[in-house]
Structures are given as structure tokens and as C-alpha cells.
C-alpha atoms as a PDB file:
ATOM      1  CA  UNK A   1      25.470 -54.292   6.196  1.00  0.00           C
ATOM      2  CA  UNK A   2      24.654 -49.936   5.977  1.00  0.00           C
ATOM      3  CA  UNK A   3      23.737 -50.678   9.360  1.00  0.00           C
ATOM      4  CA  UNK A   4      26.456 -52.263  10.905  1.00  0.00           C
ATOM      5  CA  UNK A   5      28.655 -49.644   8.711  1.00  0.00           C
ATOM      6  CA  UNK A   6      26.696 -46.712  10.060  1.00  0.00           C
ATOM      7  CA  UNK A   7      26.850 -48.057  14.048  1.00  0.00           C
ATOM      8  CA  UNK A   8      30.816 -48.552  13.377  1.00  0.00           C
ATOM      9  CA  UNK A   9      30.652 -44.560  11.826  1.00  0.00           C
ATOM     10  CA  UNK A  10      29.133 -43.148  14.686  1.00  0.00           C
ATOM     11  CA  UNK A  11      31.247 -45.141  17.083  1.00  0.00           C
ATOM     12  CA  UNK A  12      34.290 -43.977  15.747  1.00  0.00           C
ATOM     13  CA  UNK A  13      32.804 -40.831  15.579  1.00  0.00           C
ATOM     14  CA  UNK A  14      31.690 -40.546  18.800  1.00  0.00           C
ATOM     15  CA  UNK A  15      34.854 -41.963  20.567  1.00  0.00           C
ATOM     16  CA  UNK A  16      36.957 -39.652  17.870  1.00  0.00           C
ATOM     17  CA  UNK A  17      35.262 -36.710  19.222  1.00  0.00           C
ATOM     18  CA  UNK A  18      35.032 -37.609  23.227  1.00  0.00           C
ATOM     19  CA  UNK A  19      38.979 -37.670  22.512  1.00  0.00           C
ATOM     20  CA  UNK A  20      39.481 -33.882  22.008  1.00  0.00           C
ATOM     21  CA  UNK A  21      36.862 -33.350  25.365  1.00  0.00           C
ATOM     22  CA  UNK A  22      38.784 -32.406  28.598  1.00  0.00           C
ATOM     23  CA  UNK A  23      37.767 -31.320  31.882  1.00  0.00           C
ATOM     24  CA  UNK A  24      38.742 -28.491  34.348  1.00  0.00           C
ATOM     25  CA  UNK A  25      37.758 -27.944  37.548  1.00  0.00           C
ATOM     26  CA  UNK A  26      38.200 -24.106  39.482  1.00  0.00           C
ATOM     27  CA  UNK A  27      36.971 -22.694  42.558  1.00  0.00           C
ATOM     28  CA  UNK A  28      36.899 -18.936  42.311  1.00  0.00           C
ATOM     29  CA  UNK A  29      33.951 -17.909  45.082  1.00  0.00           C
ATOM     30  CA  UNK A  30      30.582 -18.174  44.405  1.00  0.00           C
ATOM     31  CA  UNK A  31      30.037 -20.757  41.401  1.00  0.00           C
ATOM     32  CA  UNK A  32      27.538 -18.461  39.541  1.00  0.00           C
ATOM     33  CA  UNK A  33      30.357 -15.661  38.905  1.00  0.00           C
ATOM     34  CA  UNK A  34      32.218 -18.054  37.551  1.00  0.00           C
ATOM     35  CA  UNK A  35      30.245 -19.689  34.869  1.00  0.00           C
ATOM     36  CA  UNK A  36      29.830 -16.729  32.911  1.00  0.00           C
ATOM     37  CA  UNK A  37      33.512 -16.042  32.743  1.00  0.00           C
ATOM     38  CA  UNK A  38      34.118 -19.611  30.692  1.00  0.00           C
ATOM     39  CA  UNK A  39      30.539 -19.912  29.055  1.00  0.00           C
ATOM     40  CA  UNK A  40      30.828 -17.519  26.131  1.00  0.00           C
ATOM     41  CA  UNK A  41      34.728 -18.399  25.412  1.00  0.00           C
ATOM     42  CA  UNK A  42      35.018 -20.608  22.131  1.00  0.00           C
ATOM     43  CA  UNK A  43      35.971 -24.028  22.507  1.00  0.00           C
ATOM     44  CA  UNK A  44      33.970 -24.236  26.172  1.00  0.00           C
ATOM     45  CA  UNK A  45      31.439 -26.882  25.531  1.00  0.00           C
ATOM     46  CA  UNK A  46      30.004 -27.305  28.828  1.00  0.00           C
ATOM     47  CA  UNK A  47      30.051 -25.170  32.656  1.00  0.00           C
ATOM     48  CA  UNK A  48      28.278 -26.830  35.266  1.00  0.00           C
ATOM     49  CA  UNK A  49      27.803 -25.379  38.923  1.00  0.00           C
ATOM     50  CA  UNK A  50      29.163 -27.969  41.924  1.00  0.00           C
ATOM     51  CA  UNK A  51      31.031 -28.544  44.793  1.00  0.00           C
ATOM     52  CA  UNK A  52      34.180 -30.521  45.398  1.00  0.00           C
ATOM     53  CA  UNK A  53      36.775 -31.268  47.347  1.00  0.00           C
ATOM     54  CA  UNK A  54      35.196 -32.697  49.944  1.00  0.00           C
ATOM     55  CA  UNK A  55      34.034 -35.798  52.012  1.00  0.00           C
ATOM     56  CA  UNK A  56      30.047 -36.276  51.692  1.00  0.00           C
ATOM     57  CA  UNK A  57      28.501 -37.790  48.870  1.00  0.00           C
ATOM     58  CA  UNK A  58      25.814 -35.638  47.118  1.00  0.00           C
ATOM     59  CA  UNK A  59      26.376 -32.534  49.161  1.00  0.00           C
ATOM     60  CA  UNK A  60      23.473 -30.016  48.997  1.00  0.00           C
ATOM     61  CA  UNK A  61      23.770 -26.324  49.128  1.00  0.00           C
ATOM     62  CA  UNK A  62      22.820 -25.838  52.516  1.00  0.00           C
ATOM     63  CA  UNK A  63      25.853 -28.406  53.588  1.00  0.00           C
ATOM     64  CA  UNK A  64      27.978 -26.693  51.695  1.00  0.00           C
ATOM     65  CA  UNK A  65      28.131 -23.280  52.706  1.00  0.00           C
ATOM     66  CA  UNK A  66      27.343 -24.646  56.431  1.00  0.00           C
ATOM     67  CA  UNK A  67      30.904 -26.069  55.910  1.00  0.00           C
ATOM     68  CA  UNK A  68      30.513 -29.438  57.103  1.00  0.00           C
ATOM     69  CA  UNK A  69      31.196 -30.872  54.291  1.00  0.00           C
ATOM     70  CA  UNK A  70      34.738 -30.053  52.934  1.00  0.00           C
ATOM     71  CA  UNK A  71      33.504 -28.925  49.669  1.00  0.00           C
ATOM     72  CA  UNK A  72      34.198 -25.866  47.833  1.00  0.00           C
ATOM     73  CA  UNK A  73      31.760 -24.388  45.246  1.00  0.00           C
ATOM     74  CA  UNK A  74      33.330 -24.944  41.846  1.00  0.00           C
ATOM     75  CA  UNK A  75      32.781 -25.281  37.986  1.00  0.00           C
ATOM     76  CA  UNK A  76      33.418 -28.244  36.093  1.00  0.00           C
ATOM     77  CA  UNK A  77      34.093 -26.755  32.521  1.00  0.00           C
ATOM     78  CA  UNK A  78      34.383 -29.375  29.644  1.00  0.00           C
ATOM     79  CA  UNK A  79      36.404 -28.155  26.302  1.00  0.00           C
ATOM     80  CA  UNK A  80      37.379 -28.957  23.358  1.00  0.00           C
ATOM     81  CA  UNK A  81      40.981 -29.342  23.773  1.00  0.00           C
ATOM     82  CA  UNK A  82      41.980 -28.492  19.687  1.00  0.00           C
ATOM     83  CA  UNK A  83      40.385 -25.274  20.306  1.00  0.00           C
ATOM     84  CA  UNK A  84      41.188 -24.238  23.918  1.00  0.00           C
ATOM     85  CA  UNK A  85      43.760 -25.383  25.932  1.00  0.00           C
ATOM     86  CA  UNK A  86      43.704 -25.858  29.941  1.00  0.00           C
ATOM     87  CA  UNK A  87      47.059 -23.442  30.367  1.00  0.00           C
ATOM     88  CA  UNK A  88      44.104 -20.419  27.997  1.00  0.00           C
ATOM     89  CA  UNK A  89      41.218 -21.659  30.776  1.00  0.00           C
ATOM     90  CA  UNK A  90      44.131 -21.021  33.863  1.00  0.00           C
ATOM     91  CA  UNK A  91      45.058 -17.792  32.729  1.00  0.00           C
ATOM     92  CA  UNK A  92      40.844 -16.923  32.235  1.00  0.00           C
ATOM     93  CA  UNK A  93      40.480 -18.088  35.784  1.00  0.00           C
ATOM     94  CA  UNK A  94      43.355 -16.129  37.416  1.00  0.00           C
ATOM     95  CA  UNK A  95      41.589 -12.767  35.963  1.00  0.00           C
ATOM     96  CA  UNK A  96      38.442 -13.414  37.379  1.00  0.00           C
ATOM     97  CA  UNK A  97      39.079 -14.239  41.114  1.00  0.00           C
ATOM     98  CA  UNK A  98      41.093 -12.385  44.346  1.00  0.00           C
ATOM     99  CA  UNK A  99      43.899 -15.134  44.266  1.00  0.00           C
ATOM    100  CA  UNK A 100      45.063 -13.370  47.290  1.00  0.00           C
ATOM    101  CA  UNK A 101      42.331 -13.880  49.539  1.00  0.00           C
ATOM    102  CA  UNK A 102      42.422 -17.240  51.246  1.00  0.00           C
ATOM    103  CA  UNK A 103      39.600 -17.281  53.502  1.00  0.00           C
ATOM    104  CA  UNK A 104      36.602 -16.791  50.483  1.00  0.00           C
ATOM    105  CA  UNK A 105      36.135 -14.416  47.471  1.00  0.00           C
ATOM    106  CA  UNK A 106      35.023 -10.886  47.583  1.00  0.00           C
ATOM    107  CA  UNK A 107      31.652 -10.840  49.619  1.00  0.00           C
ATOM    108  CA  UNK A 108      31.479 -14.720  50.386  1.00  0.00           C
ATOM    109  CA  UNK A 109      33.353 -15.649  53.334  1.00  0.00           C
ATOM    110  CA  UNK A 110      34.505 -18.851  54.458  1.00  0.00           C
ATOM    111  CA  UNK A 111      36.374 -22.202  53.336  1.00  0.00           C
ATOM    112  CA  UNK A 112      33.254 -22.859  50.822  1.00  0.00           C
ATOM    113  CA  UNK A 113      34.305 -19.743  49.092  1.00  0.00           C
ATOM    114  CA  UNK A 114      37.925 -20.086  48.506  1.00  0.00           C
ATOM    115  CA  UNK A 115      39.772 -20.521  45.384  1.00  0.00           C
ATOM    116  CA  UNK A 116      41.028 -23.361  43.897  1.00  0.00           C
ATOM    117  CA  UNK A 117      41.858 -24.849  40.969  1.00  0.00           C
ATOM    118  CA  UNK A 118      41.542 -29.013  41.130  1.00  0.00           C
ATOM    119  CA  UNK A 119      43.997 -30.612  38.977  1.00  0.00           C
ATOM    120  CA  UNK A 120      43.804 -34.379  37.248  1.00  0.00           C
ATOM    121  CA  UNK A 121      47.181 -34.806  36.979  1.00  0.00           C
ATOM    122  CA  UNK A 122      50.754 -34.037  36.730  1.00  0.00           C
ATOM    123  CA  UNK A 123      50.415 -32.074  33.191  1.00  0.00           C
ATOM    124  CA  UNK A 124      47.712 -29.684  34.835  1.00  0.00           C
ATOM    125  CA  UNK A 125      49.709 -29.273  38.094  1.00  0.00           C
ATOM    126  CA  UNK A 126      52.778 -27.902  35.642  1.00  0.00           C
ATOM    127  CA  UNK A 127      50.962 -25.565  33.844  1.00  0.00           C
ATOM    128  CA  UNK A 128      49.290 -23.991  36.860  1.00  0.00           C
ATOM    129  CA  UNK A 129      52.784 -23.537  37.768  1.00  0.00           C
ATOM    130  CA  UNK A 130      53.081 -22.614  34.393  1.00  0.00           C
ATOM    131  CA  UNK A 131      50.325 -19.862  34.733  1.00  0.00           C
ATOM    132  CA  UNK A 132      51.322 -18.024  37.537  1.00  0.00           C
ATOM    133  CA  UNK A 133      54.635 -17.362  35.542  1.00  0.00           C
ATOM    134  CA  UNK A 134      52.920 -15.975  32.562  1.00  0.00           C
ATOM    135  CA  UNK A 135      50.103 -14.054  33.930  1.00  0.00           C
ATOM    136  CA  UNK A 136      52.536 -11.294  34.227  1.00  0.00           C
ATOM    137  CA  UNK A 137      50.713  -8.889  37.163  1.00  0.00           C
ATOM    138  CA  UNK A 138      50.445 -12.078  39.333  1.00  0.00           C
ATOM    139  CA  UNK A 139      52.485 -11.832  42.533  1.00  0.00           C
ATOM    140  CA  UNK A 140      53.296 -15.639  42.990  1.00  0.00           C
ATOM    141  CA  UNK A 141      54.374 -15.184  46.357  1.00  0.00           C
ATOM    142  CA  UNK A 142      51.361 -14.162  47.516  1.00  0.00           C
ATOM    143  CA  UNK A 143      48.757 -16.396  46.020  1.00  0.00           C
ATOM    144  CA  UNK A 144      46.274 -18.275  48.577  1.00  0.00           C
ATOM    145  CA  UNK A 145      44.766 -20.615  45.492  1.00  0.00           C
ATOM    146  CA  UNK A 146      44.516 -24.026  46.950  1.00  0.00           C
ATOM    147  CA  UNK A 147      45.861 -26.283  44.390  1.00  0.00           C
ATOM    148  CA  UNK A 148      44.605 -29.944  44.837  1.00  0.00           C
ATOM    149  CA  UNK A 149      44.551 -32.796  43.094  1.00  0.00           C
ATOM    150  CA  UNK A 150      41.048 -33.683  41.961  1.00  0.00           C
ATOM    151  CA  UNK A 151      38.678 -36.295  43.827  1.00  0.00           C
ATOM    152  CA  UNK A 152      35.172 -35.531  43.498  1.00  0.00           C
ATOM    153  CA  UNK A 153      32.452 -33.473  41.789  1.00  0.00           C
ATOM    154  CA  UNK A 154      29.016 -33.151  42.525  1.00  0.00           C
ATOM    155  CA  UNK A 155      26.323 -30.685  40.344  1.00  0.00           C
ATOM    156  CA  UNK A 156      24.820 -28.309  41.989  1.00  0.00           C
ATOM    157  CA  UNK A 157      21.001 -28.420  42.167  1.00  0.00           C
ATOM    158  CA  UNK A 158      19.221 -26.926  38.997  1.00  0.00           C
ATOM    159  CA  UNK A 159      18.485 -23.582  40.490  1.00  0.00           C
ATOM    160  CA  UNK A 160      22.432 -22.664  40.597  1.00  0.00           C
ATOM    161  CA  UNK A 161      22.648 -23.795  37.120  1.00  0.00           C
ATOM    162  CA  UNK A 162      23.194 -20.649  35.103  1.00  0.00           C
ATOM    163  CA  UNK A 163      21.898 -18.691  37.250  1.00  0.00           C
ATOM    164  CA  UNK A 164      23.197 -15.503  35.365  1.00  0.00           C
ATOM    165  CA  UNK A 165      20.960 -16.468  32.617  1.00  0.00           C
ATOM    166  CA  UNK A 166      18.160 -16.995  34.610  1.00  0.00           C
ATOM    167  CA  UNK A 167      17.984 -13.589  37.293  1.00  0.00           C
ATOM    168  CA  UNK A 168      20.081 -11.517  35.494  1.00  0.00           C
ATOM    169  CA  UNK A 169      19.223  -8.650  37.747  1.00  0.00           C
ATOM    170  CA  UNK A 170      19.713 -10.812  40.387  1.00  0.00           C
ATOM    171  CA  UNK A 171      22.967 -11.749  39.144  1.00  0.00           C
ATOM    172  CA  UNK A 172      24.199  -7.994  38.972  1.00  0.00           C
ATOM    173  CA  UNK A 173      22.534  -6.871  41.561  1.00  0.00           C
ATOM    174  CA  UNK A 174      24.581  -9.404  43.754  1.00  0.00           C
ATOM    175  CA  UNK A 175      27.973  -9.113  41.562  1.00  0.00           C
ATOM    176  CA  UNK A 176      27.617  -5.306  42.509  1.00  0.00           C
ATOM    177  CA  UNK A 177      27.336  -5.500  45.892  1.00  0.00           C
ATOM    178  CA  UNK A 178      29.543  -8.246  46.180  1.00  0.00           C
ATOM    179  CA  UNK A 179      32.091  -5.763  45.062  1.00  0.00           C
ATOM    180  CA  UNK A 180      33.740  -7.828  42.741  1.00  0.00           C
ATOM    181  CA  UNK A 181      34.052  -5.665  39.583  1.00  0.00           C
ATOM    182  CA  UNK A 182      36.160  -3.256  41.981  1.00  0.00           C
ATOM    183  CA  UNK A 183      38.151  -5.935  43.496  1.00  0.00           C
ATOM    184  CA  UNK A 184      38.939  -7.583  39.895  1.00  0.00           C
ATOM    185  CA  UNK A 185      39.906  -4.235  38.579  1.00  0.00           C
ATOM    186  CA  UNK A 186      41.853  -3.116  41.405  1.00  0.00           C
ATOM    187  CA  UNK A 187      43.856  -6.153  41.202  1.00  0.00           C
ATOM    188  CA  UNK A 188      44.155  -6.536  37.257  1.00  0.00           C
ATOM    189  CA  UNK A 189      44.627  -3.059  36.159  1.00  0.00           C
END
């Protein structure tokens, strides 16, 4: 009997808790500049490096960026949705990428690079509407963001994962010369 009462516990639980976990999926250039923006925010559980958007199955890296695959490099961020909403992680994401570039972000060129933000349904497709309003220095009229309803996701392979955490100097080094920090405050100050 304490064993069929502890399985139903953790069942409950467990299914309680998956409730409350959501999923968002943005496109802001190259995938490692983005994790760090939603890694350290509270209520961020998870950011994982991938690509979607497109038509192969499994893309690698190489496919990718070669752009034969219709993919974009993207994070798939999963939250806690009592402690972060998705309208907090749109305005996080505007602030952190050149929404009016549409042909890549910053150094990275191409349709691998753009921005996008991949929405799961009609809610999310609102409130990026929603988001453009509010993030007051955002010129809606001039936005390139794709906005696309979500099909796919694939995880990068393990050497993208985190890469900030892993070659830090690296990381800068690249940031730097991608000319990001410029762009973003050129755009947001």
C-alpha cells in the first residue's frame, strides 16, 4: 500500500509540475549569444542550442549554415510559467537581437542567421503582437523578425551547447568582433 501511495505522489507530482513547464522558441543570430541572455533569468529552467524551421530531419551544423536546409539557429527555452511568463521572455528577446536586420544578425550573414521567434499557437502569436506594442523604443514598422508558427526542433550537437560557459574567451572574443554590444546599444539606448 506506501508503495502504490508513493507511485500515485510522485505521479501527481510529476504531472502537477510538467503543468507549469512551457516552451519558447527564438531565433536571434548565432544560438550561443542567445543562451546566455535567458540562462541566468529566474524561472528559465532549461536553454538548449538548435535549429528549426526547416525541412531535413536531424540537421547538422554544417547543413545549417550551408543553408540547404531551411533551418534557422534557435533556442528552445523551457520555463516555469508561475514564475516567468512568455510575453517577460518576448520582451528579453527583442533587447538582445537587431530586429531590423532581415538577412542575419550582426556579424552572421544569411537566412540561418535571421531572427525569429516560433510560436505554438494563437496565445503566443498575440502577445508577440503584444510585445512589439510594449517594448516602447521598438519601431514596429520596421521589424524583419520572421514570425512562424512552430514545426520542428532539433539540438544542436554538444559542442554548441553552452558554449559561453565552456570558451568564455572564445565567446567574447567573438561577441566583440561580432559587434554586437555596439549594435544592441545603438539600437536600445
Amino acid at each position: 500500500m506506501k508503495k502504490l501511495l508513493l507511485i500515485f505522489f510522485l505521479l501527481f507530482f510529476n504531472h502537477h509540475t510538467n503543468a507549469k513547464e512551457k516552451y519558447a522558441y527564438f531565433a536571434g543570430g548565432c544560438f550561443w549569444c542567445m543562451e546566455p541572455a535567458f540562462d541566468r533569468l529566474t524561472g528559465v529552467i532549461n536553454v538548449v542550442s538548435g535549429y528549426s524551421g526547416g525541412h531535413v530531419q536531424n540537421p547538422t551544423y554544417q547543413q545549417v549554415v550551408a543553408g540547404k536546409t531551411g533551418h534557422i539557429e534557435t533556442v528552445k527555452i523551457t520555463y516555469n510559467s508561475e514564475i516567468i511568463s512568455y510575453l517577460d521572455l518576448l520582451k528579453i528577446f527583442w533587447v538582445n537581437i537587431d530586429p531590423y536586420d532581415g538577412t542575419g544578425q550582426f556579424c552572421d550573414r544569411g537566412k540561418s542567421y535571421a531572427s525569429a521567434i516560433f510560436y505554438l499557437n494563437k496565445e503566443e502569436k498575440d502577445l508577440i503582437d503584444r510585445s512589439i506594442l510594449e517594448v516602447k523604443s521598438l519601431k514596429s514598422s520596421r521589424v524583419k523578425t520572421v514570425f512562424a508558427e512552430f514545426k520542428n526542433f532539433y539540438p544542436a550537437e554538444e559542442y554548441h551547447q553552452k558554449y559561453y560557459q565552456k570558451n568564455p574567451s572564445r565567446y567574447f572574443s567573438y561577441v566583440r568582433a561580432c559587434g554586437r554590444i555596439e549594435r544592441l546599444k545603438e539600437i536600445w539606448n
